[in-house]
C-alpha atoms as a PDB file:
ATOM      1  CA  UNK A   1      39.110 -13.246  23.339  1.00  0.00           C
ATOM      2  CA  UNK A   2      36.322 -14.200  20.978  1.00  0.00           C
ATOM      3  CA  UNK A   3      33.904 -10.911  20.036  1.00  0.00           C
ATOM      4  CA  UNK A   4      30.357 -11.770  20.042  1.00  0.00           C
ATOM      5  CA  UNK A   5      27.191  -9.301  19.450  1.00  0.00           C
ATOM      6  CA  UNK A   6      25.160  -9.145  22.647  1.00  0.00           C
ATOM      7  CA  UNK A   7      21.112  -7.763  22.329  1.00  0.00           C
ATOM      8  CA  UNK A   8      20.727  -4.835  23.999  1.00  0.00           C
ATOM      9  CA  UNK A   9      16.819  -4.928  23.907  1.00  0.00           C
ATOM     10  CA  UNK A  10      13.783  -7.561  22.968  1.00  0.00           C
ATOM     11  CA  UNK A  11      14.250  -6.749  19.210  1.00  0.00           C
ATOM     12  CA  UNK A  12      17.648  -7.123  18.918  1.00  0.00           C
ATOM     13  CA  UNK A  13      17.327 -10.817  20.821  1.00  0.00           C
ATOM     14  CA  UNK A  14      14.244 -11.986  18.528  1.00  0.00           C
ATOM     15  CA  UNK A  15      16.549 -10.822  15.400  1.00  0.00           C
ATOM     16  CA  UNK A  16      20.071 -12.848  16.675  1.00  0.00           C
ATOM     17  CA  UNK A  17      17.683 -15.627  17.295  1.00  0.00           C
ATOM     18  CA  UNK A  18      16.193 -15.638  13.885  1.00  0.00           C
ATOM     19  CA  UNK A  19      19.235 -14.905  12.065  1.00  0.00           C
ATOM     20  CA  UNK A  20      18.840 -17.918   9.405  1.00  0.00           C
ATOM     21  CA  UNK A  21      15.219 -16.294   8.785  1.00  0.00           C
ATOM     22  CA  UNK A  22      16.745 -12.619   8.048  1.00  0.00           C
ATOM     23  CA  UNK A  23      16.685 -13.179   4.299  1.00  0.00           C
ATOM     24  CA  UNK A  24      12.996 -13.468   3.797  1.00  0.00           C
ATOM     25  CA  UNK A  25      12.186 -11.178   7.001  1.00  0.00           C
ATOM     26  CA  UNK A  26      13.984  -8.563   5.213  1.00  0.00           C
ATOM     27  CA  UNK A  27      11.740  -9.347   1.880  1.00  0.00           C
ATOM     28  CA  UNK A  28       9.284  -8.769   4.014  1.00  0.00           C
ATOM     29  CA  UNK A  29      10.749  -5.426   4.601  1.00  0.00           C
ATOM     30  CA  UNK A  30      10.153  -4.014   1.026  1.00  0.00           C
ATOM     31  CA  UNK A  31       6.735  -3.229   1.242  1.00  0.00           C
ATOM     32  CA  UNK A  32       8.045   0.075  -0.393  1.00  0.00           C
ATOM     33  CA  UNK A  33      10.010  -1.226  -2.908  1.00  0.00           C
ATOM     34  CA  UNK A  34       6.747  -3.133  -4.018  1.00  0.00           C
ATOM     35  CA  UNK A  35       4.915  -0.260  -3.716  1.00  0.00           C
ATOM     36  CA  UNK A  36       7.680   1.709  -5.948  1.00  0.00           C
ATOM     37  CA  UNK A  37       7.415  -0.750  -8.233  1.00  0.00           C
ATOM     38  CA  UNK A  38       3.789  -0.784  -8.851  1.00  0.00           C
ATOM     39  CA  UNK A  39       3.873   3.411  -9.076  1.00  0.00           C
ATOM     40  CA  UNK A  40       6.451   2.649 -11.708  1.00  0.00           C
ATOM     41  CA  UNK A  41       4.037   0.563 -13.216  1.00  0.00           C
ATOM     42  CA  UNK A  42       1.626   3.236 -12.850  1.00  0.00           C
ATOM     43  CA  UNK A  43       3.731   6.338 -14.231  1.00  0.00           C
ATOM     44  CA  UNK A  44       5.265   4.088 -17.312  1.00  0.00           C
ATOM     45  CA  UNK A  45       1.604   3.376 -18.384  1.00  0.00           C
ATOM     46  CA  UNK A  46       2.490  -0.962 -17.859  1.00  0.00           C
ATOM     47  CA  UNK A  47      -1.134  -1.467 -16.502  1.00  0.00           C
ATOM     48  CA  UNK A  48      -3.251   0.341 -19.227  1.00  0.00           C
ATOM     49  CA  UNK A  49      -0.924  -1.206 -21.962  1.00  0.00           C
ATOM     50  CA  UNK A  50      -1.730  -4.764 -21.115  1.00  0.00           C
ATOM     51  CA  UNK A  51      -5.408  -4.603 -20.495  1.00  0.00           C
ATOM     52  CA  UNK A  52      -6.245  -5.366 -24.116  1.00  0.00           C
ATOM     53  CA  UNK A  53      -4.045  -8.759 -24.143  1.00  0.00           C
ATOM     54  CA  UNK A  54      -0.734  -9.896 -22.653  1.00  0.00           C
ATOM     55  CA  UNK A  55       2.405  -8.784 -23.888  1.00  0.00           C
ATOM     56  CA  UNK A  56       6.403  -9.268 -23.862  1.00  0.00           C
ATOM     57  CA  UNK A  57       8.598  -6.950 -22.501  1.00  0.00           C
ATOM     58  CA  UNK A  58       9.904  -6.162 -25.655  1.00  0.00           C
ATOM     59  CA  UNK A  59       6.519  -5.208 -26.543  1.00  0.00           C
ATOM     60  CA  UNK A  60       5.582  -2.850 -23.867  1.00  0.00           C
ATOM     61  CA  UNK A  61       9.230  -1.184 -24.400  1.00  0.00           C
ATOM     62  CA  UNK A  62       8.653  -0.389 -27.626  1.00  0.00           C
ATOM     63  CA  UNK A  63       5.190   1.115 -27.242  1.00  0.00           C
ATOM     64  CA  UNK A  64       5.790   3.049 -23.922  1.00  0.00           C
ATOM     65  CA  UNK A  65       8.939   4.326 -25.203  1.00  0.00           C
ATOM     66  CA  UNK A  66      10.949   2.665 -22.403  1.00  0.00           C
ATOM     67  CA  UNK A  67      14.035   0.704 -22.110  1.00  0.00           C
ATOM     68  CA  UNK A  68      13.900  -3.094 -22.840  1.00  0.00           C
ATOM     69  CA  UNK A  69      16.303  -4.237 -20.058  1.00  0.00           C
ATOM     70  CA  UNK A  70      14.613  -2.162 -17.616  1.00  0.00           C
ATOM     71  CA  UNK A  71      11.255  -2.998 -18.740  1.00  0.00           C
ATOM     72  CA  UNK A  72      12.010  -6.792 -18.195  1.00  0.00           C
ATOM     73  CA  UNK A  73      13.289  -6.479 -14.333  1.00  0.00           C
ATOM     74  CA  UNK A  74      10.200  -4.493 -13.773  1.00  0.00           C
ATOM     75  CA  UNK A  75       7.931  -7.328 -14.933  1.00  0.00           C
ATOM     76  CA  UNK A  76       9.567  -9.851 -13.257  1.00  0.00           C
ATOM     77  CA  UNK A  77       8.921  -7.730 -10.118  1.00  0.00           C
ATOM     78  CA  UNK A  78       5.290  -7.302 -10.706  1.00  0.00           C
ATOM     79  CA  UNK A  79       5.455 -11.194 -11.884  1.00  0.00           C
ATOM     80  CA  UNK A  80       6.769 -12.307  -8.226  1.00  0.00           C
ATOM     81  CA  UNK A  81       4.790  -9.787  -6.328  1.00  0.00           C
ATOM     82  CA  UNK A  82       1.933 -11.288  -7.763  1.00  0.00           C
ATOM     83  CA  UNK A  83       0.347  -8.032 -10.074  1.00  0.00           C
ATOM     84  CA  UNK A  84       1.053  -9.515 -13.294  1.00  0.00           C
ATOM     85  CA  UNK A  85       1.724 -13.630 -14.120  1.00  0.00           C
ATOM     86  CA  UNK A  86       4.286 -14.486 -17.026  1.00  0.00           C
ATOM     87  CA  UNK A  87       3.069 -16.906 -20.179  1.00  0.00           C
ATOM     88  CA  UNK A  88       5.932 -17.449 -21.501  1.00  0.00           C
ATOM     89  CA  UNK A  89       7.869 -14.654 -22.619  1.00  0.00           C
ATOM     90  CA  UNK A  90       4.543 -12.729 -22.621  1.00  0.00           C
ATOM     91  CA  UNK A  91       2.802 -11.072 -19.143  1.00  0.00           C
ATOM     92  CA  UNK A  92      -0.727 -10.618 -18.380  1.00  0.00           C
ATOM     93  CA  UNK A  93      -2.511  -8.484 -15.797  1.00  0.00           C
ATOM     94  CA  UNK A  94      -3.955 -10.593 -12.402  1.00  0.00           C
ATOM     95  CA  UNK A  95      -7.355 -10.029 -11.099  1.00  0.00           C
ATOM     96  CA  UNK A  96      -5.548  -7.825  -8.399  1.00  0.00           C
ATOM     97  CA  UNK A  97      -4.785  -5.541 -10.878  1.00  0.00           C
ATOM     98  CA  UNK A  98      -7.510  -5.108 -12.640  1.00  0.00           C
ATOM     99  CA  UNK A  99      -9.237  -4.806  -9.007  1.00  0.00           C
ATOM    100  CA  UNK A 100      -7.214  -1.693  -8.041  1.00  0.00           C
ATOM    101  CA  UNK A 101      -8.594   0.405 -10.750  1.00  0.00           C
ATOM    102  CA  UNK A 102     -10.833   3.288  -9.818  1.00  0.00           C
ATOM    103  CA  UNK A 103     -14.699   3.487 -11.419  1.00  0.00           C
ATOM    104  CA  UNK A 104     -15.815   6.547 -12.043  1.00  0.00           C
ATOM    105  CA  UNK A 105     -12.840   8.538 -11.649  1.00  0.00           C
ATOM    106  CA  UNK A 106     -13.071  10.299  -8.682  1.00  0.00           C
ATOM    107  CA  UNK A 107     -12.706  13.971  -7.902  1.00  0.00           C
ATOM    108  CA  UNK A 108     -11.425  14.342  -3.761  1.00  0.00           C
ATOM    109  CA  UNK A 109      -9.040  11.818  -2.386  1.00  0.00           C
ATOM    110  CA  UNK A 110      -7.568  11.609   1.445  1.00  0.00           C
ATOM    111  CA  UNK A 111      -4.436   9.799   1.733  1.00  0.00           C
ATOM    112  CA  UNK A 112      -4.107   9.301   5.342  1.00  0.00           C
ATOM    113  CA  UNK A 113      -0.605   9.011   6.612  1.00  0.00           C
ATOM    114  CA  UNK A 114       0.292   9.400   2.799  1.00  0.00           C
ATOM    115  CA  UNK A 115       3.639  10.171   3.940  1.00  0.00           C
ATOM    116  CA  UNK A 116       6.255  11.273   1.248  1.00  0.00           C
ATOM    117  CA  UNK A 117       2.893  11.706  -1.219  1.00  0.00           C
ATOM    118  CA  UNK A 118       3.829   8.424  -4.223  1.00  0.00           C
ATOM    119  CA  UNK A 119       0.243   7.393  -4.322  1.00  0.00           C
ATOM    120  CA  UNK A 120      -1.175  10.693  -4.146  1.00  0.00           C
ATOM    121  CA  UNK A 121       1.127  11.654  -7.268  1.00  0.00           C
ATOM    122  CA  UNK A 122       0.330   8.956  -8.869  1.00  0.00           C
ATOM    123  CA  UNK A 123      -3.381   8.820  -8.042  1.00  0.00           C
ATOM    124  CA  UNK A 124      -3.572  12.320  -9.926  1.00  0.00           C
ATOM    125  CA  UNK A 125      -1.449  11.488 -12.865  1.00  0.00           C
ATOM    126  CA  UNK A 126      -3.924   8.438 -12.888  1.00  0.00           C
ATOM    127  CA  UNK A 127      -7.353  11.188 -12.948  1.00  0.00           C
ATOM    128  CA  UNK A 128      -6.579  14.516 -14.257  1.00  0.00           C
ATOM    129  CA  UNK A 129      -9.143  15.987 -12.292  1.00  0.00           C
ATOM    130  CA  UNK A 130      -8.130  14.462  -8.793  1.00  0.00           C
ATOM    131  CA  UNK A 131      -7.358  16.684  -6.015  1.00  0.00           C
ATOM    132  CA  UNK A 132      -5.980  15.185  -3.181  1.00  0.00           C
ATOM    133  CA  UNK A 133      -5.650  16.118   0.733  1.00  0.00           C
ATOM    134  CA  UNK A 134      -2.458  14.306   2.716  1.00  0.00           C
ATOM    135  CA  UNK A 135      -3.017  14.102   6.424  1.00  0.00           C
ATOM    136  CA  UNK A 136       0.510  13.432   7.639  1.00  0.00           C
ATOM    137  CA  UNK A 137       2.741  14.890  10.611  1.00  0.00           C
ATOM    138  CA  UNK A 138       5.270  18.098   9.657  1.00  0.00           C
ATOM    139  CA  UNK A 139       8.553  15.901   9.241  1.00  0.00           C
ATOM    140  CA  UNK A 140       6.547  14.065   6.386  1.00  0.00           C
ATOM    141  CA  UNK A 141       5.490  17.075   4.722  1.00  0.00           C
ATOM    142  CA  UNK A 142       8.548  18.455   4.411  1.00  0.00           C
ATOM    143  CA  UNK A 143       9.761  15.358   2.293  1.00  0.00           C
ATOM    144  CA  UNK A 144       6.873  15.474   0.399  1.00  0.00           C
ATOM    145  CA  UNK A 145       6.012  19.000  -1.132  1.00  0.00           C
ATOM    146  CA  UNK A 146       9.474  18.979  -2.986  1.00  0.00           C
ATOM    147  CA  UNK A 147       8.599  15.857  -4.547  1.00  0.00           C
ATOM    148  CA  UNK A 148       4.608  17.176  -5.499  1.00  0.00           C
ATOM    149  CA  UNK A 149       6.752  20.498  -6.917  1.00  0.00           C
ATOM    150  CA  UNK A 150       8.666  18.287  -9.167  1.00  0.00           C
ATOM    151  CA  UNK A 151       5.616  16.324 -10.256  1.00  0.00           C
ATOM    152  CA  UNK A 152       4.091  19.509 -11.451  1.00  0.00           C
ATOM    153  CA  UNK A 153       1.213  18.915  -8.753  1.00  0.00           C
ATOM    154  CA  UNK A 154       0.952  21.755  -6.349  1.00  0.00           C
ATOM    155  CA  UNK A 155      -2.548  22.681  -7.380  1.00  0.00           C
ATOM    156  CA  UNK A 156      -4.156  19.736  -6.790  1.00  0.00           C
ATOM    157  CA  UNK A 157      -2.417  18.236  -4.120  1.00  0.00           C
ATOM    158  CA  UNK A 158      -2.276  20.127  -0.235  1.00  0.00           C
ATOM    159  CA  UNK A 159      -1.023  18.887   3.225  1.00  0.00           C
ATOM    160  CA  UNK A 160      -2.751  18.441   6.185  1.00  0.00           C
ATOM    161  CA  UNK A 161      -0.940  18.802   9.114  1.00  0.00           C
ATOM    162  CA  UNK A 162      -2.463  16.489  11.871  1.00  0.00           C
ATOM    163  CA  UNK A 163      -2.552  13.348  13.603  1.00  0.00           C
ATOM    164  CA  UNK A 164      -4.641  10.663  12.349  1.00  0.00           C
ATOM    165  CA  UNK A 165      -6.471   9.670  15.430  1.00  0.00           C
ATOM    166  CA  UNK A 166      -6.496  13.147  16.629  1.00  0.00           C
ATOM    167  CA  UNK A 167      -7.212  15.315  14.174  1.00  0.00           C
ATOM    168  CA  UNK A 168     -10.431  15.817  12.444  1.00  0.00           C
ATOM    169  CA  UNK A 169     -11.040  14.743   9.144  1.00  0.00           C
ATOM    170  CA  UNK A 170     -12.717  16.952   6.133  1.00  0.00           C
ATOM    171  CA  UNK A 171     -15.618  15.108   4.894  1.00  0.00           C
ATOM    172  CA  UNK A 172     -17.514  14.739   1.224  1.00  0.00           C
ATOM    173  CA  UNK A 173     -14.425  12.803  -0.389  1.00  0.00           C
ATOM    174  CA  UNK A 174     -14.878  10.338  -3.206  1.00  0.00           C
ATOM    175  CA  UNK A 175     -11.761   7.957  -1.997  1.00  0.00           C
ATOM    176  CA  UNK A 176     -10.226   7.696   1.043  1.00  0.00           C
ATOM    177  CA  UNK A 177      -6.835   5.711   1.013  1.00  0.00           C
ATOM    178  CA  UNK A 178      -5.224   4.255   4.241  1.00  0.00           C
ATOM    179  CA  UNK A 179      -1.879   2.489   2.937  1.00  0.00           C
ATOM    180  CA  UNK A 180       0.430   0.286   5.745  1.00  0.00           C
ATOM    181  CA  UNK A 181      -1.532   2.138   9.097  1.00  0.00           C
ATOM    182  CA  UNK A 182      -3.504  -0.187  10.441  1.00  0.00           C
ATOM    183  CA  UNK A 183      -0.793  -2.585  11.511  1.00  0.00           C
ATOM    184  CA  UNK A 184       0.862   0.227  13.573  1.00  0.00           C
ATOM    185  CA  UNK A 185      -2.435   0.613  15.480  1.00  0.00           C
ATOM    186  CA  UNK A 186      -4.034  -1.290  18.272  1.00  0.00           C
ATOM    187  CA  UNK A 187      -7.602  -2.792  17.670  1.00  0.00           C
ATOM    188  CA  UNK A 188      -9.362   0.349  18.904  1.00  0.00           C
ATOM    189  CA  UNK A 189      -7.506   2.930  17.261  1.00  0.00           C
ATOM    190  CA  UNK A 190      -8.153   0.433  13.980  1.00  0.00           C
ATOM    191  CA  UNK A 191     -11.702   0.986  14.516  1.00  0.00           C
ATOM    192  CA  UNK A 192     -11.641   4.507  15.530  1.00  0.00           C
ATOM    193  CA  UNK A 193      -9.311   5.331  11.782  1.00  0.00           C
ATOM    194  CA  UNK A 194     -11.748   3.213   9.681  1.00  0.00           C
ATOM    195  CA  UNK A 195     -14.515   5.030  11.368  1.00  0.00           C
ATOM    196  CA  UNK A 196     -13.307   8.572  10.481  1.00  0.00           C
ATOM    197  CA  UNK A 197     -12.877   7.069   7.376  1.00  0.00           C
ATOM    198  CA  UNK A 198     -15.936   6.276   6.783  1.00  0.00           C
ATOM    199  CA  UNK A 199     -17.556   9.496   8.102  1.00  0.00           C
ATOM    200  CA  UNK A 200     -14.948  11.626   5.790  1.00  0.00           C
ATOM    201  CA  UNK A 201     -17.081   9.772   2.687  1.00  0.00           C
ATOM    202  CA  UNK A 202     -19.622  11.151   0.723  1.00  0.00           C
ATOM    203  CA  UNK A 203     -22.508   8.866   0.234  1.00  0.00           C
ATOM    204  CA  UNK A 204     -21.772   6.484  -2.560  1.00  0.00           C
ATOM    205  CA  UNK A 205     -18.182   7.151  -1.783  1.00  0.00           C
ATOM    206  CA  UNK A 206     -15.174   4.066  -1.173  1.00  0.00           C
ATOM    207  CA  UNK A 207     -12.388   3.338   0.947  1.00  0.00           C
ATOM    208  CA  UNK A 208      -9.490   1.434   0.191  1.00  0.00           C
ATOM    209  CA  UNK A 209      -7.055  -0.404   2.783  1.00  0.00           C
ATOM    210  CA  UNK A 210      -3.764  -1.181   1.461  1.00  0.00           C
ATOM    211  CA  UNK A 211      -1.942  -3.643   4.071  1.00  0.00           C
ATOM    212  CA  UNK A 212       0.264  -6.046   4.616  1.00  0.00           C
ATOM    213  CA  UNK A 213      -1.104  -9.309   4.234  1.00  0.00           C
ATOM    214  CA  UNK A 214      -1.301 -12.619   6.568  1.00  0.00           C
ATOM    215  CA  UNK A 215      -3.418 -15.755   6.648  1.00  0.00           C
ATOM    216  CA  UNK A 216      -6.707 -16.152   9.192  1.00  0.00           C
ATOM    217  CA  UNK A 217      -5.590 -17.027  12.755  1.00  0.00           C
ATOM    218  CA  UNK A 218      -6.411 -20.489  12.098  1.00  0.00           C
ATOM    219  CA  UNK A 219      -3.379 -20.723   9.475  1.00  0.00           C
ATOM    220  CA  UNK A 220       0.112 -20.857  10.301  1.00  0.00           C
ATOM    221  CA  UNK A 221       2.113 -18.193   9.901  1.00  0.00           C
ATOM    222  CA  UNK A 222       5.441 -17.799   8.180  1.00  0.00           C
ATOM    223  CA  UNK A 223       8.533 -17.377  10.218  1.00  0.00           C
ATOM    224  CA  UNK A 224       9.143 -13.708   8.852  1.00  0.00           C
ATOM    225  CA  UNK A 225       5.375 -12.996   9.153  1.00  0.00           C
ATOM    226  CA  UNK A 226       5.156 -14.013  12.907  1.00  0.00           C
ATOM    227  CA  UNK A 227       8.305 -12.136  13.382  1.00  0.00           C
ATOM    228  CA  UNK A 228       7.044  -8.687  11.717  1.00  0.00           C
ATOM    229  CA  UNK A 229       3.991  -9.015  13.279  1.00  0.00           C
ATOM    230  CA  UNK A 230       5.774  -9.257  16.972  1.00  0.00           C
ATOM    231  CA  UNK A 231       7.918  -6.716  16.056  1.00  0.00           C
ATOM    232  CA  UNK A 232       4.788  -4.246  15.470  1.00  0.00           C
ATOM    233  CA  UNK A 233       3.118  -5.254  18.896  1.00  0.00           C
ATOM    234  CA  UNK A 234       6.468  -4.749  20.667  1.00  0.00           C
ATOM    235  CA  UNK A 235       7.112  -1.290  19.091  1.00  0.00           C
ATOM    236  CA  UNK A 236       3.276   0.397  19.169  1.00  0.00           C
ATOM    237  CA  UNK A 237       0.948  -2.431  20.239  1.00  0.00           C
ATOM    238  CA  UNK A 238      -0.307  -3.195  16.327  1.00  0.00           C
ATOM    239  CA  UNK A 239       0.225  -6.448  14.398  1.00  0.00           C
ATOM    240  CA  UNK A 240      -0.198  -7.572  11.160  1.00  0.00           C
ATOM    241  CA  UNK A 241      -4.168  -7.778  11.180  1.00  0.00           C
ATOM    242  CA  UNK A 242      -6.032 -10.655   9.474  1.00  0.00           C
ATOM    243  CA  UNK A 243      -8.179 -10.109   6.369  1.00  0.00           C
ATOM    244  CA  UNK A 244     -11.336 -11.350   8.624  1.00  0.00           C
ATOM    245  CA  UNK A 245     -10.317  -9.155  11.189  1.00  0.00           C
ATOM    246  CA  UNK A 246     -10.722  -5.795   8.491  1.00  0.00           C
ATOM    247  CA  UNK A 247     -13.759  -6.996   6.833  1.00  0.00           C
ATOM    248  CA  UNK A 248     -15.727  -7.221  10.248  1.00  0.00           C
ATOM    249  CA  UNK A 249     -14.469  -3.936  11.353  1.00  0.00           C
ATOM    250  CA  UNK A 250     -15.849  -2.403   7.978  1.00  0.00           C
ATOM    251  CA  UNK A 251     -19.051  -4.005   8.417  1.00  0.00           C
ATOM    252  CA  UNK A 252     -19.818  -3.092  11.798  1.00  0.00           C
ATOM    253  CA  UNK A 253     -18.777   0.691  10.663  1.00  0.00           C
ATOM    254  CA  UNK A 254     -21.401   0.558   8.420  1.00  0.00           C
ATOM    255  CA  UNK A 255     -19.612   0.078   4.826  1.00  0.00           C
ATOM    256  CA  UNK A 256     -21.172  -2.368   2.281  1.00  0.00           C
ATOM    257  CA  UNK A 257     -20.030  -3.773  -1.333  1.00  0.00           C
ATOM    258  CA  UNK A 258     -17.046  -5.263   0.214  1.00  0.00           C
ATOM    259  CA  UNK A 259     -14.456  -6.779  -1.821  1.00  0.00           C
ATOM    260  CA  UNK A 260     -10.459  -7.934  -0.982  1.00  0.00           C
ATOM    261  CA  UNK A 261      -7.671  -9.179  -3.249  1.00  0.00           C
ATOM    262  CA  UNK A 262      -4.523 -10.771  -1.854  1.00  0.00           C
ATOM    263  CA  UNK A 263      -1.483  -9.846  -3.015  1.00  0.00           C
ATOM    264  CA  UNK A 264       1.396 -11.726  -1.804  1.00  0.00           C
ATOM    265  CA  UNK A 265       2.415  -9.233   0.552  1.00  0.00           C
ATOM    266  CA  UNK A 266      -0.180  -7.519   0.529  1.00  0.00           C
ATOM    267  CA  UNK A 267      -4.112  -7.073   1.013  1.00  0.00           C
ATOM    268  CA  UNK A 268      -6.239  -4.682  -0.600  1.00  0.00           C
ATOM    269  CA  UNK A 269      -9.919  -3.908   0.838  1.00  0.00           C
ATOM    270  CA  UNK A 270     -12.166  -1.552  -0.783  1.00  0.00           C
ATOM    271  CA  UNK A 271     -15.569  -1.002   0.460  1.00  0.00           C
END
């Protein structure tokens, strides 16, 4: 008797189906490992170092005090997930990088759904006089506050206990960050996050979406694209939004001074 893997369910089939396109769906995946990789970045200083003029990784090892080896595989990282591009042996920032920076520093930050709080951590190693509020469900702070301990941070950043769409927001914040939510949310509770966003703002203030990127719906998509995207409609009703799609929403809600940088596997909107 020949044993075969039967799908029990839709995902399961769409996956068995797919199987030659697993490798990149699964790149696809490691929209954490990116995001590790460019709090690295953050925490070693990589970003700062090379505003002046590019560098080698030989370079930036020896003046952040970091391991050459290590330093390399974390520029060719940022080099193929499109933060920094490689001239030669030397690297140089891109204009997404430079775009991500925060002017004036601010003071209150929300991190909505900030989960196990990296960008938080980050974000107030980045401004030493950040404080930051996490709105995230129990089970996610619980992995977090151990981590903010560690970091030294428990002063300046607190939990929130809530549900996004449910609970209400505090208000008069600088930055408010939504990182990989909107493509777990249908079109109306999209609306309805960015809206509370917006509210939660001082005047003056800026929001930034962080999200996964895909072209306009008059592109094709990739095959691991269409596939993710599916796979978020199937599980919660979301998909992979299109840039368009954000930037209208923002404008109806009222925000102005819109700008968006394509990462790529990522978008970041700030408005």
């Amino acid at each position: 008797m020949r044993l075969s893997v039967k799908p029990e369910n839709i995902l399961e089939a769409i996956a068995l189906q797919t199987r030659k396109e697993l490798s990149p769906f699964l790149l696809a995946m490691l929209g954490m490992g990116v995001s590790q990789a460019v709090v690295t970045a953050v925490r070693l200083g990589v970003f700062d170092a090379l505003k002046e003029h590019p560098k080698t990784a030989a370079e930036l090892a020896k003046s952040l005090n970091c391991d050459a080896r290590g330093m390399q595989v974390l520029l060719e990282s940022l080099d193929g997930f499109g933060f920094v591009n490689r001239q030669g042996e030397r690297y140089k920032l891109t204009q997404e990088s430079k775009f991500a920076k925060l002017n004036p520093a601010p003071k209150r930050l929300l991190d909505v759904a900030g989960g196990p709080a990296e960008y938080s951590i980050t974000f107030c190693q980045q401004y030493p006089d950040l404080k930051v509020d996490v709105l995230d469900f129990l089970n996610a702070i619980k992995a977090g506050k151990l981590r903010i301990e560690e970091a030294g941070l428990s002063s300046r950043i607190r939990y929130i206990e809530g549900n996004l769409l449910e609970t209400d927001w505090d208000t008069n914040y600088d930055v408010v960050f939504l990182s990989n939510i909107l493509h777990w949310l249908k079109a109306e509770q999209c609306e309805v996050t960015l809206s509370k966003a917006f509210q939660a703002l001082r005047s003056g203030g800026s929001a930034i979406v962080n999200d996964m990127f895909r072209p306009g719906d008059r592109d094709k998509l990739s095959s691991p694209l269409s596939l993710f995207s599916l796979i978020y409609y199937v599980i919660c009703g979301g998909r992979i939004w299109p840039p368009p799609t954000i930037l209208e929403w923002l404008t109806q809600i009222g925000f102005a001074n819109l700008r968006s940088s394509q990462q790529r596997l990522g978008i970041l909107v700030a408005g």
